[in-house]
PDB file of N, CA and C in Angstrom:
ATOM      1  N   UNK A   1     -44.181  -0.943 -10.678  1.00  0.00           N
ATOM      2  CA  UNK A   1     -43.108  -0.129 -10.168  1.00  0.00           C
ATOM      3  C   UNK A   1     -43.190  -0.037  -8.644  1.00  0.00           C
ATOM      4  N   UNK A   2     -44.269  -0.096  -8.495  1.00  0.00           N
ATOM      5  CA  UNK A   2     -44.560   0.298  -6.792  1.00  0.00           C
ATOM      6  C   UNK A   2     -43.963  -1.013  -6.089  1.00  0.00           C
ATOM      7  N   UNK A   3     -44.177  -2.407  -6.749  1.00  0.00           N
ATOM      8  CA  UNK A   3     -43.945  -3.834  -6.020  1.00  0.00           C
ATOM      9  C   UNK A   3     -42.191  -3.866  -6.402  1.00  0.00           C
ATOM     10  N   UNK A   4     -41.668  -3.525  -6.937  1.00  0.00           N
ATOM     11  CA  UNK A   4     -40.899  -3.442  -7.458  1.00  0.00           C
ATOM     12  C   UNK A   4     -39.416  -2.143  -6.529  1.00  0.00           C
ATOM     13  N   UNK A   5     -40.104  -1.353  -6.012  1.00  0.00           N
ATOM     14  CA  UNK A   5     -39.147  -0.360  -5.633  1.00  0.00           C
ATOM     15  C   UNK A   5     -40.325   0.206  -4.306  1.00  0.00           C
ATOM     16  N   UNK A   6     -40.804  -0.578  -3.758  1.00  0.00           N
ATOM     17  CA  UNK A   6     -41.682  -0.380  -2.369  1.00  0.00           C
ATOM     18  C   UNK A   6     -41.352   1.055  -1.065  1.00  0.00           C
ATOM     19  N   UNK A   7     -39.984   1.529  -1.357  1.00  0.00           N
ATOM     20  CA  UNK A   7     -40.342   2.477  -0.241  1.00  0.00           C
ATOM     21  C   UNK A   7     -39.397   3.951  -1.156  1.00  0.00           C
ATOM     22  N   UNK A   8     -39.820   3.714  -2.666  1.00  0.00           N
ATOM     23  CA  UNK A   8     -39.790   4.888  -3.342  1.00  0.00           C
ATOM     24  C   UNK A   8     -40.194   6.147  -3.359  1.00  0.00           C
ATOM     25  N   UNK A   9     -39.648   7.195  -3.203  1.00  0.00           N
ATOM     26  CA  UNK A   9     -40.335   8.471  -3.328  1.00  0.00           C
ATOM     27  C   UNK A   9     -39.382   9.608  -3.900  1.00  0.00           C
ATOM     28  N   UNK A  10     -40.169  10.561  -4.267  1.00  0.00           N
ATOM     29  CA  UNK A  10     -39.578  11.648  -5.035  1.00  0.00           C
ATOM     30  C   UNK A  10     -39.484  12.651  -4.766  1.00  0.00           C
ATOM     31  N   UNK A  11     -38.554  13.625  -5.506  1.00  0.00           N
ATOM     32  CA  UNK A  11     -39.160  15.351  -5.495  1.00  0.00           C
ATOM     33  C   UNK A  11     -39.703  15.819  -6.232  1.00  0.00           C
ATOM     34  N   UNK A  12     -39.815  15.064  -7.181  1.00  0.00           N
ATOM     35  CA  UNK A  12     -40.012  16.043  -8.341  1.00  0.00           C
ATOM     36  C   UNK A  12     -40.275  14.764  -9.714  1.00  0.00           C
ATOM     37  N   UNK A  13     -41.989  14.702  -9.801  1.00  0.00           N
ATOM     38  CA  UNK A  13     -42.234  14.217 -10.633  1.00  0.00           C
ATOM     39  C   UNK A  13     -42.197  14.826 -11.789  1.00  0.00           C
ATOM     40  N   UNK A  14     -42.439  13.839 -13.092  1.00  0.00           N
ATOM     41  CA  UNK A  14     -42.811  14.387 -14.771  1.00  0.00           C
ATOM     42  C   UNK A  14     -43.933  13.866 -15.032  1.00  0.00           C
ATOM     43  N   UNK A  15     -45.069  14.176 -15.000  1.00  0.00           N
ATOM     44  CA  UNK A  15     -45.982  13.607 -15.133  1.00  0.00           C
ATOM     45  C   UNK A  15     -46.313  12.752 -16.542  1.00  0.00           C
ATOM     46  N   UNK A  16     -47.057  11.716 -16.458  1.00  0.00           N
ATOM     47  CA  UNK A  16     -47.053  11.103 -17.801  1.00  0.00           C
ATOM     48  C   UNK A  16     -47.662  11.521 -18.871  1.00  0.00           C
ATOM     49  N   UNK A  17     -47.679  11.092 -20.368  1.00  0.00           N
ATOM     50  CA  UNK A  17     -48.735  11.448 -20.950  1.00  0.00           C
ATOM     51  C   UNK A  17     -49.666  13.020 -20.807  1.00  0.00           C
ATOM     52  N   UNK A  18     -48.527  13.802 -20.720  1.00  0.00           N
ATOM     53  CA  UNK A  18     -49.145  15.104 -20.624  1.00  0.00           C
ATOM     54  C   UNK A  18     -50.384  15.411 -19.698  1.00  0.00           C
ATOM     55  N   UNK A  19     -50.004  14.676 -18.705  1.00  0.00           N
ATOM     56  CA  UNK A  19     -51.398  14.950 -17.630  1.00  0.00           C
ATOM     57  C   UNK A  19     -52.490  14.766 -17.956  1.00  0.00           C
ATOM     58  N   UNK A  20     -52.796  13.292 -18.620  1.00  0.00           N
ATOM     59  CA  UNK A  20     -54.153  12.725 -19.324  1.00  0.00           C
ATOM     60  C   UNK A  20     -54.580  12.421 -18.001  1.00  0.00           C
ATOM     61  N   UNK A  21     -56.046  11.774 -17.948  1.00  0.00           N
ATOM     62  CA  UNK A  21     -56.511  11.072 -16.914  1.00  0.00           C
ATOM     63  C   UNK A  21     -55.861  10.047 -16.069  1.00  0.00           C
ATOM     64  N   UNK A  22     -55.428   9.129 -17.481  1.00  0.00           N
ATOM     65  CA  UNK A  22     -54.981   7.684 -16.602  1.00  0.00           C
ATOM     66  C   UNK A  22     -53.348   8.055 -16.090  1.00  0.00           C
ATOM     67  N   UNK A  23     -52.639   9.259 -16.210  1.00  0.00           N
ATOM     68  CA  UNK A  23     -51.043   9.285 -16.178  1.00  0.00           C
ATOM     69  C   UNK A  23     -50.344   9.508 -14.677  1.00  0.00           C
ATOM     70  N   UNK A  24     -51.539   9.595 -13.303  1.00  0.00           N
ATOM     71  CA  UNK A  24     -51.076   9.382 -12.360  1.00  0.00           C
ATOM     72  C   UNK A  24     -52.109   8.874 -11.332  1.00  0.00           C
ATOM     73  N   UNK A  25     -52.385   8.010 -11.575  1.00  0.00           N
ATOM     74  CA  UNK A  25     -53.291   7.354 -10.206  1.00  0.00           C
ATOM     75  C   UNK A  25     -53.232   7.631  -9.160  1.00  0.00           C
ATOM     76  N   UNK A  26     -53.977   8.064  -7.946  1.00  0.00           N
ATOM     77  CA  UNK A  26     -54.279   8.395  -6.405  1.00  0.00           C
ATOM     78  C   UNK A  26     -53.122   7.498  -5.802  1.00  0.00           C
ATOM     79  N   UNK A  27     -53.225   5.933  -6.257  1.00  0.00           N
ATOM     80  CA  UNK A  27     -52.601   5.243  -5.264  1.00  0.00           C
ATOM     81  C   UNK A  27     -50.861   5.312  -5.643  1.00  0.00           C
ATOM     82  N   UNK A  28     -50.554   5.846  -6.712  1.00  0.00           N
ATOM     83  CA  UNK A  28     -49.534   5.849  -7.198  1.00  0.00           C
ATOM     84  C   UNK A  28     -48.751   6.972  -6.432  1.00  0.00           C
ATOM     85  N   UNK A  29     -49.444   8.619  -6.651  1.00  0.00           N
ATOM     86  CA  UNK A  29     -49.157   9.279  -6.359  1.00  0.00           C
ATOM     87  C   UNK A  29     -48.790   9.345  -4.493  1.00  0.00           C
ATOM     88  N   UNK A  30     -50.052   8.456  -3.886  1.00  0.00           N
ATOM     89  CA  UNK A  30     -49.684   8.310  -2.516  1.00  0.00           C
ATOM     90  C   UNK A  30     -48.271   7.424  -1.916  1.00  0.00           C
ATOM     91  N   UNK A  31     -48.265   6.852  -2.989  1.00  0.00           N
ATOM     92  CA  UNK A  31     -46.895   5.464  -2.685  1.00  0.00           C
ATOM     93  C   UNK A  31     -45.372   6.667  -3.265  1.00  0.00           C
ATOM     94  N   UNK A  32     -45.380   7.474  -3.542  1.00  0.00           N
ATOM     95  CA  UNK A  32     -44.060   8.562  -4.269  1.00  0.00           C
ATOM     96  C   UNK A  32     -43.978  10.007  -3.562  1.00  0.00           C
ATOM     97  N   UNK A  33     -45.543  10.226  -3.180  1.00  0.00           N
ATOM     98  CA  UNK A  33     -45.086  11.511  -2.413  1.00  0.00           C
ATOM     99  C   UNK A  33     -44.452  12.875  -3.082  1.00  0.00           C
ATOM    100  N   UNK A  34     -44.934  13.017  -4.280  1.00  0.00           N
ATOM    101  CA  UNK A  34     -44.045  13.934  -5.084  1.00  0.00           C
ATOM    102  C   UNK A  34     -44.403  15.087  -4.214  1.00  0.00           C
ATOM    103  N   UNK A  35     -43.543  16.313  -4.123  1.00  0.00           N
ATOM    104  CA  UNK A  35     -42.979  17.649  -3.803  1.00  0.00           C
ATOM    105  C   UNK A  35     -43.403  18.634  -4.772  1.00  0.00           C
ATOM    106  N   UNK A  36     -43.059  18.228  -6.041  1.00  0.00           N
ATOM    107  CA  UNK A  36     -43.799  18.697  -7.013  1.00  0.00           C
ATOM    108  C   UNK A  36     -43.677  18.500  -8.263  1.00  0.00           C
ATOM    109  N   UNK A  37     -44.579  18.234  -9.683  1.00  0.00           N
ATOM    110  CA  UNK A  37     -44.582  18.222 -10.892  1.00  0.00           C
ATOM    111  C   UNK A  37     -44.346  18.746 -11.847  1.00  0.00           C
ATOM    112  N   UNK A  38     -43.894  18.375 -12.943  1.00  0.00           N
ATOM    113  CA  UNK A  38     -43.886  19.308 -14.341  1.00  0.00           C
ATOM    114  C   UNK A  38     -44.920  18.116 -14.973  1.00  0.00           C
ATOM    115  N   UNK A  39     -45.836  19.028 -15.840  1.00  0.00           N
ATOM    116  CA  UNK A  39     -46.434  18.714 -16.489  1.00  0.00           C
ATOM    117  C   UNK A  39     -46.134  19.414 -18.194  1.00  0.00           C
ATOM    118  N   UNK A  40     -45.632  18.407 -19.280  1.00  0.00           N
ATOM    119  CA  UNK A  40     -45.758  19.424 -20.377  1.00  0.00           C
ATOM    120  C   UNK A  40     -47.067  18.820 -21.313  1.00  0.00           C
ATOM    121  N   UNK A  41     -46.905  20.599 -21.695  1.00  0.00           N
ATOM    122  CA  UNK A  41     -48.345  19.925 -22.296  1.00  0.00           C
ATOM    123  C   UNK A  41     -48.483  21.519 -23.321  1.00  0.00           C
ATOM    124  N   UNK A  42     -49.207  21.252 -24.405  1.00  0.00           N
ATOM    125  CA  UNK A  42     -48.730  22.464 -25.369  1.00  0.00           C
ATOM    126  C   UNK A  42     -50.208  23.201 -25.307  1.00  0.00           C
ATOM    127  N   UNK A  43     -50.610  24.873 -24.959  1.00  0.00           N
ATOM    128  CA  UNK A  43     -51.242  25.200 -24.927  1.00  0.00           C
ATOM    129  C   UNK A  43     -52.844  25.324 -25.865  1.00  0.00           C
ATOM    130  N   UNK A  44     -53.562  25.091 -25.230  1.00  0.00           N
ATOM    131  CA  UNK A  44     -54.828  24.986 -25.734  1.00  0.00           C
ATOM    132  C   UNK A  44     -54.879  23.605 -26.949  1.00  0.00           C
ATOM    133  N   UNK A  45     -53.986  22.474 -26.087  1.00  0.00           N
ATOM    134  CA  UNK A  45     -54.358  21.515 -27.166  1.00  0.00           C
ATOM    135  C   UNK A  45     -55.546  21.137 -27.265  1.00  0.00           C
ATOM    136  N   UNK A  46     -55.475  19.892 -28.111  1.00  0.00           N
ATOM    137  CA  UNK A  46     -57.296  19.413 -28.773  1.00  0.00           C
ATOM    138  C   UNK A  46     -57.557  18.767 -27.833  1.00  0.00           C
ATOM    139  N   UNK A  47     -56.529  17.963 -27.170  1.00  0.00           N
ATOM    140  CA  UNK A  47     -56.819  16.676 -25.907  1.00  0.00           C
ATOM    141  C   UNK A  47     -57.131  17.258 -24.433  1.00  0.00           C
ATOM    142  N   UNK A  48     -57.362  18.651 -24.584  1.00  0.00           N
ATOM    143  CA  UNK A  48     -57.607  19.156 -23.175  1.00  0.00           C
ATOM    144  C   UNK A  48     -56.362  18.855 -21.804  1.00  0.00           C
ATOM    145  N   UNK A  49     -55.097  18.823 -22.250  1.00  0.00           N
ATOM    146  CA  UNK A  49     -54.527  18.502 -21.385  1.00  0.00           C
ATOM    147  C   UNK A  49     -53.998  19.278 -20.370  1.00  0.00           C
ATOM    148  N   UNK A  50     -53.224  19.275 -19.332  1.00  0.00           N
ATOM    149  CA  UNK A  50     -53.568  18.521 -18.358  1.00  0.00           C
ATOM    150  C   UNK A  50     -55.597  18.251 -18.103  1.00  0.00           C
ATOM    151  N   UNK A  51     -55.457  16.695 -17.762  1.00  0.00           N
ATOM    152  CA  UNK A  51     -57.284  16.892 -17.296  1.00  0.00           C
ATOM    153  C   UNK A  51     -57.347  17.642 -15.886  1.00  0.00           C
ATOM    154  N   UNK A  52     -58.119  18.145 -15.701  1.00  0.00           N
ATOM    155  CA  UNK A  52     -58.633  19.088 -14.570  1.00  0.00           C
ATOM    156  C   UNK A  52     -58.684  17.996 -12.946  1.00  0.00           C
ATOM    157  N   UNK A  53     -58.985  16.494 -13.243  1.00  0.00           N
ATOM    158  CA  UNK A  53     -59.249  15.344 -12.478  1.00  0.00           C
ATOM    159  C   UNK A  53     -57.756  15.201 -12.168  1.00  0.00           C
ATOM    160  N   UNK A  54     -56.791  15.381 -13.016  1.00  0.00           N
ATOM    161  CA  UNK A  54     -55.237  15.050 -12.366  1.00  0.00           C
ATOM    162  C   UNK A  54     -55.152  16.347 -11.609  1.00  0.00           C
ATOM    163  N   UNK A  55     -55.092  17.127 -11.801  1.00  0.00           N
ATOM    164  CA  UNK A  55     -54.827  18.557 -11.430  1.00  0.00           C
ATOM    165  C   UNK A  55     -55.234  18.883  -9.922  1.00  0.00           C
ATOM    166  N   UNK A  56     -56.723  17.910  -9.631  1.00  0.00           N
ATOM    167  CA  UNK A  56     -57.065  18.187  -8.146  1.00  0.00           C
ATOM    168  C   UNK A  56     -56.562  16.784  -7.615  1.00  0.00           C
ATOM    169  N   UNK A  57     -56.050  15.996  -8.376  1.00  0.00           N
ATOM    170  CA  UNK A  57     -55.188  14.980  -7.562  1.00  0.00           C
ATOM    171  C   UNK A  57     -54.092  15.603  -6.818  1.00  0.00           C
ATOM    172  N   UNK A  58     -53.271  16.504  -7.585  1.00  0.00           N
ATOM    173  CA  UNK A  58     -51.910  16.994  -7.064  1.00  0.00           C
ATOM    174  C   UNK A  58     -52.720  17.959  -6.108  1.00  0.00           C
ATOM    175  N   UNK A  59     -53.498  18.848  -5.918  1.00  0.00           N
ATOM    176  CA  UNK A  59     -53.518  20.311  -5.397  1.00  0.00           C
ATOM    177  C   UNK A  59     -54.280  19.043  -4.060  1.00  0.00           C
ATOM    178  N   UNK A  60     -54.970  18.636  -3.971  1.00  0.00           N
ATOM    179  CA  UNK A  60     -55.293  17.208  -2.589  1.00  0.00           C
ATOM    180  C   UNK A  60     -53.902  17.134  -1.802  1.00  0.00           C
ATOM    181  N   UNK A  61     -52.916  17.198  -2.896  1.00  0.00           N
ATOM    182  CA  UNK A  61     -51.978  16.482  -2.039  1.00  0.00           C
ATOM    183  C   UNK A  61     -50.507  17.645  -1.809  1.00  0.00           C
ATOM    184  N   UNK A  62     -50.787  18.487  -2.053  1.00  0.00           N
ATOM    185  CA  UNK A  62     -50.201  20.336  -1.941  1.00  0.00           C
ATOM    186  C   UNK A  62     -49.285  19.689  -2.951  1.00  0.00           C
ATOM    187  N   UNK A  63     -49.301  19.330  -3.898  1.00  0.00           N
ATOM    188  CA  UNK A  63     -47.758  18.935  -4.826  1.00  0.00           C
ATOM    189  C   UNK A  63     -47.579  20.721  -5.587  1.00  0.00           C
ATOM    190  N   UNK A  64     -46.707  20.724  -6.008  1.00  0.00           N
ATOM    191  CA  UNK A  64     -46.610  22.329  -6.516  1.00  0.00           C
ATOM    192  C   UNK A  64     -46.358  21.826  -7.928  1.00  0.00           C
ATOM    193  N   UNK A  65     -47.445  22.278  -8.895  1.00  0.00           N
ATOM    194  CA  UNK A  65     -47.617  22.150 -10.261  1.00  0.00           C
ATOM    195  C   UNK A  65     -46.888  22.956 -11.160  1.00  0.00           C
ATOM    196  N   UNK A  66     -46.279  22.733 -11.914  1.00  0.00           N
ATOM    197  CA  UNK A  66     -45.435  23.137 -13.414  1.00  0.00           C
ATOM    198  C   UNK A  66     -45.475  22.833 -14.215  1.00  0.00           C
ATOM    199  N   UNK A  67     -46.728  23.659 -15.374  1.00  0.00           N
ATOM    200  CA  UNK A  67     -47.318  23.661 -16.625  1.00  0.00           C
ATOM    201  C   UNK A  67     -46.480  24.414 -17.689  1.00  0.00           C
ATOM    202  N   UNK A  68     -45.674  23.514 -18.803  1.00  0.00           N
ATOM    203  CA  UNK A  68     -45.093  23.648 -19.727  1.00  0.00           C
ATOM    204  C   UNK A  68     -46.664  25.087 -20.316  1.00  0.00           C
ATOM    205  N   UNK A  69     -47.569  24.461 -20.096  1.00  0.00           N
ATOM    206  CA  UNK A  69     -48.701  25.358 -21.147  1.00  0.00           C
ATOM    207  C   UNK A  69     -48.840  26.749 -20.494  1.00  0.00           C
ATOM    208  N   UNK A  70     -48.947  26.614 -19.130  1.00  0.00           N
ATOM    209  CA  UNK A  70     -48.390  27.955 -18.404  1.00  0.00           C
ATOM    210  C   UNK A  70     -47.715  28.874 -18.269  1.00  0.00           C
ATOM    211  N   UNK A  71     -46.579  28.164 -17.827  1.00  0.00           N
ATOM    212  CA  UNK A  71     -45.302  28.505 -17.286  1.00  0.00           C
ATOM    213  C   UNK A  71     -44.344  28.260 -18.209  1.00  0.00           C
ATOM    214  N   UNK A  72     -44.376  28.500 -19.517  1.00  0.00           N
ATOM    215  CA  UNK A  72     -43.707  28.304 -20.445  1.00  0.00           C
ATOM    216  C   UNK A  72     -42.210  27.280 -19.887  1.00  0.00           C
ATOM    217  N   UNK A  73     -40.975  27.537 -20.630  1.00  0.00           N
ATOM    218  CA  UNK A  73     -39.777  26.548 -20.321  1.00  0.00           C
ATOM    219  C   UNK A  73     -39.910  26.303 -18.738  1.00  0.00           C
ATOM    220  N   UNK A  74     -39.364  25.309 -18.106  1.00  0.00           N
ATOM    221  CA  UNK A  74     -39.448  25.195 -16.838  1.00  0.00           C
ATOM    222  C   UNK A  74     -37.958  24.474 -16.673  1.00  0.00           C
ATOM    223  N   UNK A  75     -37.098  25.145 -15.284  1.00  0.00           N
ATOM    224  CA  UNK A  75     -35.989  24.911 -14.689  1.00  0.00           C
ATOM    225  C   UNK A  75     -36.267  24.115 -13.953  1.00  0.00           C
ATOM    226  N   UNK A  76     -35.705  23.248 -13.622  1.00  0.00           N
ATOM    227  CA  UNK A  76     -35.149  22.956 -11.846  1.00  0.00           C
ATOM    228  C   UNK A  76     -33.624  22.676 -11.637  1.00  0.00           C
ATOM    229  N   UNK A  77     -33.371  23.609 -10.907  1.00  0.00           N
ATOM    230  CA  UNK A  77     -31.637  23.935 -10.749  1.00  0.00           C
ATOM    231  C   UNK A  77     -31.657  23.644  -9.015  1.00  0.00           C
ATOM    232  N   UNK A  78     -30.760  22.178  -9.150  1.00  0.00           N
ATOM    233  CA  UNK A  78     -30.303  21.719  -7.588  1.00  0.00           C
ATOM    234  C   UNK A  78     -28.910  22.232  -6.964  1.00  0.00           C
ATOM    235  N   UNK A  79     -28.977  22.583  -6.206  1.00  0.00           N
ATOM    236  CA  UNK A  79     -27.895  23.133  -5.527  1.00  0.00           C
ATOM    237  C   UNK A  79     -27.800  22.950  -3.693  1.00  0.00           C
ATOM    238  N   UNK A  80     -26.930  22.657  -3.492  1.00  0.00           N
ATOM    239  CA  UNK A  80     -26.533  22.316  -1.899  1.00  0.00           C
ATOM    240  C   UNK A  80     -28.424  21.564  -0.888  1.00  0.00           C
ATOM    241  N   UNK A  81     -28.470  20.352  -2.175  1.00  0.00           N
ATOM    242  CA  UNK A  81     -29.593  19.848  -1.643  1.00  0.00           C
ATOM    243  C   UNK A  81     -31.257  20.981  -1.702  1.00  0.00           C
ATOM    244  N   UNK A  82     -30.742  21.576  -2.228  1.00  0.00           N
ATOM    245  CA  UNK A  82     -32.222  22.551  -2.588  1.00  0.00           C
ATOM    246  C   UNK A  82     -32.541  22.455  -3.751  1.00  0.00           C
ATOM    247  N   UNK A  83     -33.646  23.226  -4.361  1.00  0.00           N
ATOM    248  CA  UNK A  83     -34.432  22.676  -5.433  1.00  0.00           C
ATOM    249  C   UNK A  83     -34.946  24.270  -5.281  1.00  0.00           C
ATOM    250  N   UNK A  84     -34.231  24.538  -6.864  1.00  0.00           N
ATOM    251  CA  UNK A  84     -35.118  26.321  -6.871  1.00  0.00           C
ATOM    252  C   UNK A  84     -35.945  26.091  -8.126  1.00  0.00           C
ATOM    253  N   UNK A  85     -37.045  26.448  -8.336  1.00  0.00           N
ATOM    254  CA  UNK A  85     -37.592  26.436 -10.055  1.00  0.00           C
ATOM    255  C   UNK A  85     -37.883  27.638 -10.649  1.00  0.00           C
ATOM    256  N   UNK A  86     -37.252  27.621 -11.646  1.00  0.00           N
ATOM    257  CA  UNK A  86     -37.862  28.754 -13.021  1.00  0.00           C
ATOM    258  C   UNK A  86     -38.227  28.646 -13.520  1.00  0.00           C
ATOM    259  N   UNK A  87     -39.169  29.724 -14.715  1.00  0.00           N
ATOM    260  CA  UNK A  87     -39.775  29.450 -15.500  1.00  0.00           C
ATOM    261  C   UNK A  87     -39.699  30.606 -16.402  1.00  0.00           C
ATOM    262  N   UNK A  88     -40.317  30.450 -17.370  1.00  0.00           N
ATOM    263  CA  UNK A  88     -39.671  31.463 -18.593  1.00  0.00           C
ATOM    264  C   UNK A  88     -41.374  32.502 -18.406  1.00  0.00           C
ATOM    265  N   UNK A  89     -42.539  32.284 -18.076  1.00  0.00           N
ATOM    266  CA  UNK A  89     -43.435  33.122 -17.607  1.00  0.00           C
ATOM    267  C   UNK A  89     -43.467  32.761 -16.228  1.00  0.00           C
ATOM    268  N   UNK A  90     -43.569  33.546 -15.474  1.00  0.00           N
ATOM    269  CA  UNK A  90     -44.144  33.311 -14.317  1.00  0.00           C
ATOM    270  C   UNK A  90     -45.501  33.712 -13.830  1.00  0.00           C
ATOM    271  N   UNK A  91     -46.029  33.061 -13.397  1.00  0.00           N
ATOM    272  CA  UNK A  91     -47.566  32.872 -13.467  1.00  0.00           C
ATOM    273  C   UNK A  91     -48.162  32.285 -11.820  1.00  0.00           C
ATOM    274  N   UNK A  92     -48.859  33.207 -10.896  1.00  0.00           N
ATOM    275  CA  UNK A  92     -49.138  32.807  -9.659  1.00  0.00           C
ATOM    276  C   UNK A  92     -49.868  31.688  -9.613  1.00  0.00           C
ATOM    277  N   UNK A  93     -50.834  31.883 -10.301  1.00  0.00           N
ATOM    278  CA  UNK A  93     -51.970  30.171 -10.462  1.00  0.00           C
ATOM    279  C   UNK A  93     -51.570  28.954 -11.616  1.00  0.00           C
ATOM    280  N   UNK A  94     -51.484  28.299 -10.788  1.00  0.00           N
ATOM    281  CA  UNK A  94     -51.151  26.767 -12.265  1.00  0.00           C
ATOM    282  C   UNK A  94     -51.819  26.193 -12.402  1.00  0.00           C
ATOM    283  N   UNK A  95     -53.106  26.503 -12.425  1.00  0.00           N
ATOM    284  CA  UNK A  95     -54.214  25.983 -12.320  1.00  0.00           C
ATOM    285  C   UNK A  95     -54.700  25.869 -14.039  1.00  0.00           C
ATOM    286  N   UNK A  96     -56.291  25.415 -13.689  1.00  0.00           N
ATOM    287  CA  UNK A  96     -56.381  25.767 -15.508  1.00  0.00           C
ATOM    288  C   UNK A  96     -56.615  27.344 -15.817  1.00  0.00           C
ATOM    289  N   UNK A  97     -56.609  27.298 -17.389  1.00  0.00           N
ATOM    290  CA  UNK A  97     -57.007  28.731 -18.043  1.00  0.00           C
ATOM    291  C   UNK A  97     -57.787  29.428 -18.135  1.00  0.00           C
ATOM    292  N   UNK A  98     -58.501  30.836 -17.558  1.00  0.00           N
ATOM    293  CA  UNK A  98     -59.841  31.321 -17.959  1.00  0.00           C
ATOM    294  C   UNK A  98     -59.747  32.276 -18.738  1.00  0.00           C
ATOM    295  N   UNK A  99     -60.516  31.235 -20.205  1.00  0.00           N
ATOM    296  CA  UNK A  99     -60.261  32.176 -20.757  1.00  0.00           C
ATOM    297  C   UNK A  99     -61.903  32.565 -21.362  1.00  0.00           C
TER     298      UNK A  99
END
């Protein structure tokens, strides 16, 4: 994709594969520049998802994270070139869970 569409970038990624290990590579993420992510991913699954290793990929790169497991439903409503997001909990850290 990268050789393919070379001076690509985004606002607003979906992350793959529920934020497994392999679903966004360093060099990937540096070639797109995301703004920020949704990640879904269903709480306290078995697969540990999002991995904690993607998670400090994005926060490296200030992306602003949006955890379906978190932040329950998640918006993004565009309007006059802006980008507002909701969420059905709102939750200051999107980080992982302590529980």
């Amino acid at each position: 994709m990268m050789e393919r569409y070379p001076h690509l970038s985004v606002d607003i990624l979906k992350a793959g594969h529920h934020g497994s290990l392999t679903s966004s590579s360093e060099l990937f993420l540096d070639h797109i520049k995301p703004k920020a992510v949704l990640i879904s991913a269903g709480r306290n699954n078995r697969y540990g998802h999002p991995h904690p290793d993607i998670l400090n990929r994005f926060e490296e790169r200030q992306v602003v994270v949006m955890r379906t497991d978190l932040n329950g439903a998640v918006q993004f409503k565009l309007k006059d070139k802006k980008i507002r997001v909701e969420s059905a909990i709102e939750q200051k850290e999107t980080g992982p869970q302590n529980e």
